[in-house]
C-alpha atoms as a PDB file:
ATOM      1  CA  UNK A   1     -53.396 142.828  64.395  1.00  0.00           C
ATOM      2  CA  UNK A   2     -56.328 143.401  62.286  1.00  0.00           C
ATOM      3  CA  UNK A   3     -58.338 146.138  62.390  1.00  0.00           C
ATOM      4  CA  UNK A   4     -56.009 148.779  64.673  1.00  0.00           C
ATOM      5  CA  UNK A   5     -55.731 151.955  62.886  1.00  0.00           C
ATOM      6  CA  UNK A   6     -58.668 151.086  60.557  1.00  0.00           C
ATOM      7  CA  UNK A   7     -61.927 153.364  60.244  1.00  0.00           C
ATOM      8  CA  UNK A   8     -65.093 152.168  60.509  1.00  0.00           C
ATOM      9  CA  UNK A   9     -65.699 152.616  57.081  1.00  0.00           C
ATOM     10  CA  UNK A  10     -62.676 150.431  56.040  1.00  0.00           C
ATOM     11  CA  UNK A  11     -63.826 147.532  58.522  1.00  0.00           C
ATOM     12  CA  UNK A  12     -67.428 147.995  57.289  1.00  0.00           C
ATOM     13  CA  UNK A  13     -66.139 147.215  53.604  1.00  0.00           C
ATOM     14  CA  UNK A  14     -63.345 144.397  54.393  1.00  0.00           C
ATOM     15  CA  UNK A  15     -66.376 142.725  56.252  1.00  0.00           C
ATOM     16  CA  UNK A  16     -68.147 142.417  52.970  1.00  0.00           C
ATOM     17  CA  UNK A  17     -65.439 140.309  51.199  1.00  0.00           C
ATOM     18  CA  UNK A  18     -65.463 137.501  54.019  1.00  0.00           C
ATOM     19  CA  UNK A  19     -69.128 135.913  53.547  1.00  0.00           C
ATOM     20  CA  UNK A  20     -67.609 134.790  49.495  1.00  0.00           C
ATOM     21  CA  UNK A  21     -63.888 133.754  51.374  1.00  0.00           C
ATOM     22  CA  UNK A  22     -65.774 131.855  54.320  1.00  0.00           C
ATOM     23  CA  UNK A  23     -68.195 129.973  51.940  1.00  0.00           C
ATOM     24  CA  UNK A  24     -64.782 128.276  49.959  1.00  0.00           C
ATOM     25  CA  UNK A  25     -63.605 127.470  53.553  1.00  0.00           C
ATOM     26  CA  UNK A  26     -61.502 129.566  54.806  1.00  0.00           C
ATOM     27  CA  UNK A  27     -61.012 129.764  58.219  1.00  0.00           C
ATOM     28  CA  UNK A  28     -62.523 133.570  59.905  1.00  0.00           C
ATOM     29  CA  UNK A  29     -58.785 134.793  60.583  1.00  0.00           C
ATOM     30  CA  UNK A  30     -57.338 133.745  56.518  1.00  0.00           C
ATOM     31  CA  UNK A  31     -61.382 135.477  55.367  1.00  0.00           C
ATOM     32  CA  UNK A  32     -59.994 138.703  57.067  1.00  0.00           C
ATOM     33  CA  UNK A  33     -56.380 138.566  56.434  1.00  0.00           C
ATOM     34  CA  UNK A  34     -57.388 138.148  52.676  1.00  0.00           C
ATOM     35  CA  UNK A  35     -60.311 140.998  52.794  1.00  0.00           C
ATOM     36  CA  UNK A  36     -57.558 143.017  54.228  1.00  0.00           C
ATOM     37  CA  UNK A  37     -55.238 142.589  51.658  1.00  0.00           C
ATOM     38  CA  UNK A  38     -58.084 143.030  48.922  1.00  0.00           C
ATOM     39  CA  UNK A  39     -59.340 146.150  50.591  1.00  0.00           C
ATOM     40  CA  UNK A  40     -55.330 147.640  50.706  1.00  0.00           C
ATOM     41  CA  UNK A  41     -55.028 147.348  47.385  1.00  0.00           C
ATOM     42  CA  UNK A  42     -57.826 149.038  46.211  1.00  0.00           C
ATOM     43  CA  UNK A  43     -56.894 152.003  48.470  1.00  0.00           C
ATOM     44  CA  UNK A  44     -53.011 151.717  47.346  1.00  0.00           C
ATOM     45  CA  UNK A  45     -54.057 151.898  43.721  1.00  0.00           C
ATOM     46  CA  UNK A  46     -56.875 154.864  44.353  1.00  0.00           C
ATOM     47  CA  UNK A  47     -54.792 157.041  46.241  1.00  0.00           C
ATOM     48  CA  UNK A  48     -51.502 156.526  43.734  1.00  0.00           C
ATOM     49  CA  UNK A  49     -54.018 157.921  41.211  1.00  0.00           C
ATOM     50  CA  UNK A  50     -54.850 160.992  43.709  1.00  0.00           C
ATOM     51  CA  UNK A  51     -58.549 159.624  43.952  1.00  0.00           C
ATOM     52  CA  UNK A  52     -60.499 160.471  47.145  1.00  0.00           C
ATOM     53  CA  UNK A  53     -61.243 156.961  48.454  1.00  0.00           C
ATOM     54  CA  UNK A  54     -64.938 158.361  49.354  1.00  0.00           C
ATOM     55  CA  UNK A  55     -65.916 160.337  46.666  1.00  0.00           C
ATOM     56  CA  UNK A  56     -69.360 160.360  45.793  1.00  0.00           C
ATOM     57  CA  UNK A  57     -70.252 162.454  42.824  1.00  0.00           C
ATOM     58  CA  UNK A  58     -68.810 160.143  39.581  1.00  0.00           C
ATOM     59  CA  UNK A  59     -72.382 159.662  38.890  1.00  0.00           C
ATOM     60  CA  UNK A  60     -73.573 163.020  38.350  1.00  0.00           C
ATOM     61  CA  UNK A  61     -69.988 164.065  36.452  1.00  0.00           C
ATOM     62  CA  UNK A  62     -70.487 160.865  34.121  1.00  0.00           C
ATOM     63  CA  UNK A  63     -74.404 161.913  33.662  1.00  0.00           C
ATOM     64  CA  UNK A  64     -73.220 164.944  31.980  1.00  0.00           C
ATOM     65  CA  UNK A  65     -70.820 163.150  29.504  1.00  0.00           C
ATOM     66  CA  UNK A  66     -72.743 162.628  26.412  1.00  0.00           C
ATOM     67  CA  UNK A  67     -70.381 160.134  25.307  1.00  0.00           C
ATOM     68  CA  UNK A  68     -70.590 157.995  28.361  1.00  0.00           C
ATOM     69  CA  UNK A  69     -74.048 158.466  28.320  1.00  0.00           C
ATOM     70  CA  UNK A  70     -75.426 157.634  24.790  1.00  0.00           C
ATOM     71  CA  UNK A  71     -75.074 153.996  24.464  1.00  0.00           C
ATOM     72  CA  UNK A  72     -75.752 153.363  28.027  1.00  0.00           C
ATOM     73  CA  UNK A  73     -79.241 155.449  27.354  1.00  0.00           C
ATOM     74  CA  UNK A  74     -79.603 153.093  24.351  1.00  0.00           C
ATOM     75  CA  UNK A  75     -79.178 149.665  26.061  1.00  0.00           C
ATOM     76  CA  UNK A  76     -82.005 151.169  28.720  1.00  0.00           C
ATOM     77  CA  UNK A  77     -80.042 152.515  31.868  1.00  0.00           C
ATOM     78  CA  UNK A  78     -81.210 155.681  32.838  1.00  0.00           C
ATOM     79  CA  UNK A  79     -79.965 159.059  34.379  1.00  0.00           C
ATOM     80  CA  UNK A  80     -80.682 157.915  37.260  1.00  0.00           C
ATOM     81  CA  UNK A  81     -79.386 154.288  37.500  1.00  0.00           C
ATOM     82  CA  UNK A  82     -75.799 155.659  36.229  1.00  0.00           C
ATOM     83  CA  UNK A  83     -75.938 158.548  39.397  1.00  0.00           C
ATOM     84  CA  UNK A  84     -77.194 155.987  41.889  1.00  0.00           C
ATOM     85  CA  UNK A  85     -74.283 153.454  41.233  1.00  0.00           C
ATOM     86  CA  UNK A  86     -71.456 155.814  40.852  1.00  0.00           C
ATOM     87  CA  UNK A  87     -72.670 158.672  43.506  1.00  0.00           C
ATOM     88  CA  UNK A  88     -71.345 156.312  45.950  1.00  0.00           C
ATOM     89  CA  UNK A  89     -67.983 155.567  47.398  1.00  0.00           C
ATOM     90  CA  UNK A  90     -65.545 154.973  45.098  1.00  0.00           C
ATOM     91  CA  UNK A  91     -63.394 152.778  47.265  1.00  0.00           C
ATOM     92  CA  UNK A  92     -66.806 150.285  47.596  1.00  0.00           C
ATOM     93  CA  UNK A  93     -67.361 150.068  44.017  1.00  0.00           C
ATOM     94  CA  UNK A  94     -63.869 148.760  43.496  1.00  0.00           C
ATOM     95  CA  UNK A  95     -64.237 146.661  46.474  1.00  0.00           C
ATOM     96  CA  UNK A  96     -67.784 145.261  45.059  1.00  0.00           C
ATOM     97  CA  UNK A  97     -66.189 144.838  41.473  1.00  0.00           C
ATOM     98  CA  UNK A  98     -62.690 142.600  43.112  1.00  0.00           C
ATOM     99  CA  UNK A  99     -65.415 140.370  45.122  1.00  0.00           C
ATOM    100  CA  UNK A 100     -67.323 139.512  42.016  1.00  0.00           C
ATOM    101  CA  UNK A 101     -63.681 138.883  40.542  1.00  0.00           C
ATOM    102  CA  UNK A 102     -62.813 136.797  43.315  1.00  0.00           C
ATOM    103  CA  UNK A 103     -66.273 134.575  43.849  1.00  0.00           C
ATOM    104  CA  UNK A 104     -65.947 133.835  40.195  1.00  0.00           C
ATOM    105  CA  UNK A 105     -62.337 132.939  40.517  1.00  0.00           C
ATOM    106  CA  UNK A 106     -62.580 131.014  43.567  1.00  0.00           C
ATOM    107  CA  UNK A 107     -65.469 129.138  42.373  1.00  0.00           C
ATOM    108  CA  UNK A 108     -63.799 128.185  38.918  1.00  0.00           C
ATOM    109  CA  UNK A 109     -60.611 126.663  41.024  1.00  0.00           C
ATOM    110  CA  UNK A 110     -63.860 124.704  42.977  1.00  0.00           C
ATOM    111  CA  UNK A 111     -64.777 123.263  39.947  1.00  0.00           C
ATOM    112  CA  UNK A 112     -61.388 122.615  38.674  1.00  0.00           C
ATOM    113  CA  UNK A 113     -60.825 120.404  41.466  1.00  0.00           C
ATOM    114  CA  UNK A 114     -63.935 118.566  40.443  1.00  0.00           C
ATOM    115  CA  UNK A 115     -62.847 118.252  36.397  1.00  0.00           C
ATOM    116  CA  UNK A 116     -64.714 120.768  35.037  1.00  0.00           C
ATOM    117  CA  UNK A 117     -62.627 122.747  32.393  1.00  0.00           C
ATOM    118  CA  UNK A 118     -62.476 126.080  31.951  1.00  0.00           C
ATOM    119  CA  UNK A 119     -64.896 126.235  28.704  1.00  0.00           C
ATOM    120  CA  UNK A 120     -67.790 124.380  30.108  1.00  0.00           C
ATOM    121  CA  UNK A 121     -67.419 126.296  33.384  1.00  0.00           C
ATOM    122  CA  UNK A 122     -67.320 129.566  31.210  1.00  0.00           C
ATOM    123  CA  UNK A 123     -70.610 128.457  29.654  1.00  0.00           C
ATOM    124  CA  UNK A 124     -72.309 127.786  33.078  1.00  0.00           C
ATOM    125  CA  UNK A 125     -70.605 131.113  34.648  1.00  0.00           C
ATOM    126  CA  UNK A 126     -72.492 132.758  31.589  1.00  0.00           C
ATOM    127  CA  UNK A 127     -75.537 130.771  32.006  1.00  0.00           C
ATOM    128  CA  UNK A 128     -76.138 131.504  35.749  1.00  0.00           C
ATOM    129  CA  UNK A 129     -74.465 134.658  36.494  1.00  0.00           C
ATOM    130  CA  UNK A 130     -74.510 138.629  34.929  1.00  0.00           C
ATOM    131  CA  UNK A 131     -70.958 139.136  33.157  1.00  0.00           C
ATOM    132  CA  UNK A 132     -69.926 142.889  33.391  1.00  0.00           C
ATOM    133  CA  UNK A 133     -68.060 144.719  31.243  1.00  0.00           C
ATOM    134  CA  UNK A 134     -68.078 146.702  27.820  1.00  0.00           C
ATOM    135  CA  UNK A 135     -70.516 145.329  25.418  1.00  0.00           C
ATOM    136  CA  UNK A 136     -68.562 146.130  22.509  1.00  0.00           C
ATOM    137  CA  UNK A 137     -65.436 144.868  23.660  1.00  0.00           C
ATOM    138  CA  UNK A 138     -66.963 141.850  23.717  1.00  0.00           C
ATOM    139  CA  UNK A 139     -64.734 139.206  22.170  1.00  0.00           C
ATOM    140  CA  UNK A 140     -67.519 136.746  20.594  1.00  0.00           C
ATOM    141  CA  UNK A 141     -64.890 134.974  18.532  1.00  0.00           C
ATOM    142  CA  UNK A 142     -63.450 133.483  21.797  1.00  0.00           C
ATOM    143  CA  UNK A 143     -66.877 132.121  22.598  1.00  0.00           C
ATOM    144  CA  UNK A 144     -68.569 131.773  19.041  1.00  0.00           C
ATOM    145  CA  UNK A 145     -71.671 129.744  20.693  1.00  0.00           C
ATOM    146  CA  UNK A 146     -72.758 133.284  21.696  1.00  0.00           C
ATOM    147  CA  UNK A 147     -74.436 136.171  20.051  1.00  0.00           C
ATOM    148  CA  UNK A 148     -74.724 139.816  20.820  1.00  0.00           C
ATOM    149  CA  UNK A 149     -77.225 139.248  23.017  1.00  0.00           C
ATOM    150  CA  UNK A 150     -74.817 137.025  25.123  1.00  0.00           C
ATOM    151  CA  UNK A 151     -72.388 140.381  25.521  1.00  0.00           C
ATOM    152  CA  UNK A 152     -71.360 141.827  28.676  1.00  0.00           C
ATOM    153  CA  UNK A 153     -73.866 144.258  29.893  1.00  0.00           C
ATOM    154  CA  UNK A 154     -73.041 147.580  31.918  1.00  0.00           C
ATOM    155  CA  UNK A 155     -71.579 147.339  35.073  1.00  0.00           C
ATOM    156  CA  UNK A 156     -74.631 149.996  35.883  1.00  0.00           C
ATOM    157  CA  UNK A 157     -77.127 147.312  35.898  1.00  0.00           C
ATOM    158  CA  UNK A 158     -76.097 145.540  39.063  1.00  0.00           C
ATOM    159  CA  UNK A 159     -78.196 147.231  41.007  1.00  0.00           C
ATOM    160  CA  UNK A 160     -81.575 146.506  38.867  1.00  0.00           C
ATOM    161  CA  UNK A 161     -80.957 142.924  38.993  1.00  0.00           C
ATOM    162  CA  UNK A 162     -80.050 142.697  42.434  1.00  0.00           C
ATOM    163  CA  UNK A 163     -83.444 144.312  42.970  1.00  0.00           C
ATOM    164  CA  UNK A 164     -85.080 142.052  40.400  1.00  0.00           C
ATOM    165  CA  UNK A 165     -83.262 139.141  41.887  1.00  0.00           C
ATOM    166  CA  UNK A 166     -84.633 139.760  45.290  1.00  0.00           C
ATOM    167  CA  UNK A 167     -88.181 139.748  44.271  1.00  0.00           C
ATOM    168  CA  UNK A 168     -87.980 136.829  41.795  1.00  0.00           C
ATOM    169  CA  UNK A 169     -87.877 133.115  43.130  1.00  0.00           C
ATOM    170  CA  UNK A 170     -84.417 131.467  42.561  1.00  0.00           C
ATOM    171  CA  UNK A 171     -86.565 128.772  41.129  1.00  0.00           C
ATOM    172  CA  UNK A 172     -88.021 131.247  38.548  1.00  0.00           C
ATOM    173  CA  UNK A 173     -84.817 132.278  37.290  1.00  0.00           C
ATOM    174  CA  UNK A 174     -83.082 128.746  36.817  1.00  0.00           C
ATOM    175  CA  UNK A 175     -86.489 128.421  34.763  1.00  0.00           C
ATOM    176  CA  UNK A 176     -85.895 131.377  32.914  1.00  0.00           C
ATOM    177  CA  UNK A 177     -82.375 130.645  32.243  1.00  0.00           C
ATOM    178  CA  UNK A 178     -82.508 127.470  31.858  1.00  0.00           C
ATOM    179  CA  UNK A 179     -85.360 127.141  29.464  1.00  0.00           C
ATOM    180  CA  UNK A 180     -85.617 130.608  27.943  1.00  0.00           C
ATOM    181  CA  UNK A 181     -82.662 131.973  27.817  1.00  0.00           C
ATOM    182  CA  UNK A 182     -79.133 131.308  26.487  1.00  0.00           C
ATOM    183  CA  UNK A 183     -77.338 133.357  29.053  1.00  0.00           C
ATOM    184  CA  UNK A 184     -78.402 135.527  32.248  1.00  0.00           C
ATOM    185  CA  UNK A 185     -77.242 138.527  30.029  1.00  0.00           C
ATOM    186  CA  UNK A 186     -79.478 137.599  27.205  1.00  0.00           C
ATOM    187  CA  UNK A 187     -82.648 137.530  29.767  1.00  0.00           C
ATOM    188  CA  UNK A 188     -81.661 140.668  31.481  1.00  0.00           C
ATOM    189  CA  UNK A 189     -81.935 142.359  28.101  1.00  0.00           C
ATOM    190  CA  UNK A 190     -84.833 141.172  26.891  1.00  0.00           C
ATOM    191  CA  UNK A 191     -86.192 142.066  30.428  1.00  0.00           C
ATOM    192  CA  UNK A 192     -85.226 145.557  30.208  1.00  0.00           C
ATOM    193  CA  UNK A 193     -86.537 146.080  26.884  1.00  0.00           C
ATOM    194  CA  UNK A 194     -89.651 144.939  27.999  1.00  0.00           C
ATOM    195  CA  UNK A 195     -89.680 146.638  30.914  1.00  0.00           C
ATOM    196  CA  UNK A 196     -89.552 144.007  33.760  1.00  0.00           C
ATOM    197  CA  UNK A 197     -86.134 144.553  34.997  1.00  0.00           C
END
């Protein structure tokens, strides 16, 4: 049965993946068996690697790497925002990065099911929601409606717009994005160089 021979810490983070499984309809029983699985994996693929599912000091060994650091410094993170996201347990950052994975997939199937294809829903994904990832990899030939400002931003931000978001008005940002902005990357970078975000 669920949950025997789990810590609290382990039920603590499979309870964060059912809100995003529940709101697609799945039943409370399928949200958990699903978090479950979610959850295993992450801790299968950690501790193959020899990673401490808790460890809690990435931040301040990644502070001290120059090359990590440099362009992170230069799209406006700072020392601290890198230490704060990372100087926490490992196991719930990979949990927090597969949910994101997993509302965005389960909500382009949604769509799917109402005719949207995948392009347009990649254009309103982009439009509404931060996209994570390594600006430079950024493949803007696939999308060529974009521009660098469009890129992926660094998965250290999350935690400034989640504060931003919080304090702003959803009915501000669909303004913003809607009639400012190209993409919610594009306004969180011109927030952060103007200091807002």
């Amino acid at each position: 049965m669920f949950g025997f021979g789990r810590s609290a810490n382990e039920k603590y983070i499979i309870s964060q993946f059912e809100p995003t499984l529940l709101r697609f309809g799945h039943s409370p029983a399928e949200a958990k068996k699903i978090a479950s699985g979610i959850f295993d994996k992450v801790k299968y693929d950690l501790q193959s690697r020899g990673i401490d599912l808790y460890k809690t000091d990435q931040g301040s060994i990644y502070a001290k790497n120059q090359d990590y650091m440099a362009l992170r410094l230069k799209a406006g993170l700072t020392v601290r925002d890198i230490e704060s996201f990372w100087n926490r347990h490992i196991v719930v950052i990979l949990c927090e990065e597969k949910n994101r994975e997993l509302n965005k997939i389960l909500t382009k199937d949604a769509r799917r099911d109402l005719g949207q294809d995948s392009d347009s829903f990649e254009v309103e994904w982009r439009k509404f929601n931060p996209c994570y990832g390594d600006p430079a990899k950024f493949e803007q030939w696939t999308m060529p409606y974009l521009c660098e400002s469009n890129a992926d931003i660094y998965i250290e931000f999350a935690k400034r717009i989640e504060i931003w978001a919080s304090k702003t008005p959803d009915t501000e940002v669909i303004r913003l994005v809607t009639e400012e902005y190209s993409t919610f990357n594009q306004m969180v970078r011109d927030l952060v160089s103007k200091g807002l975000m």
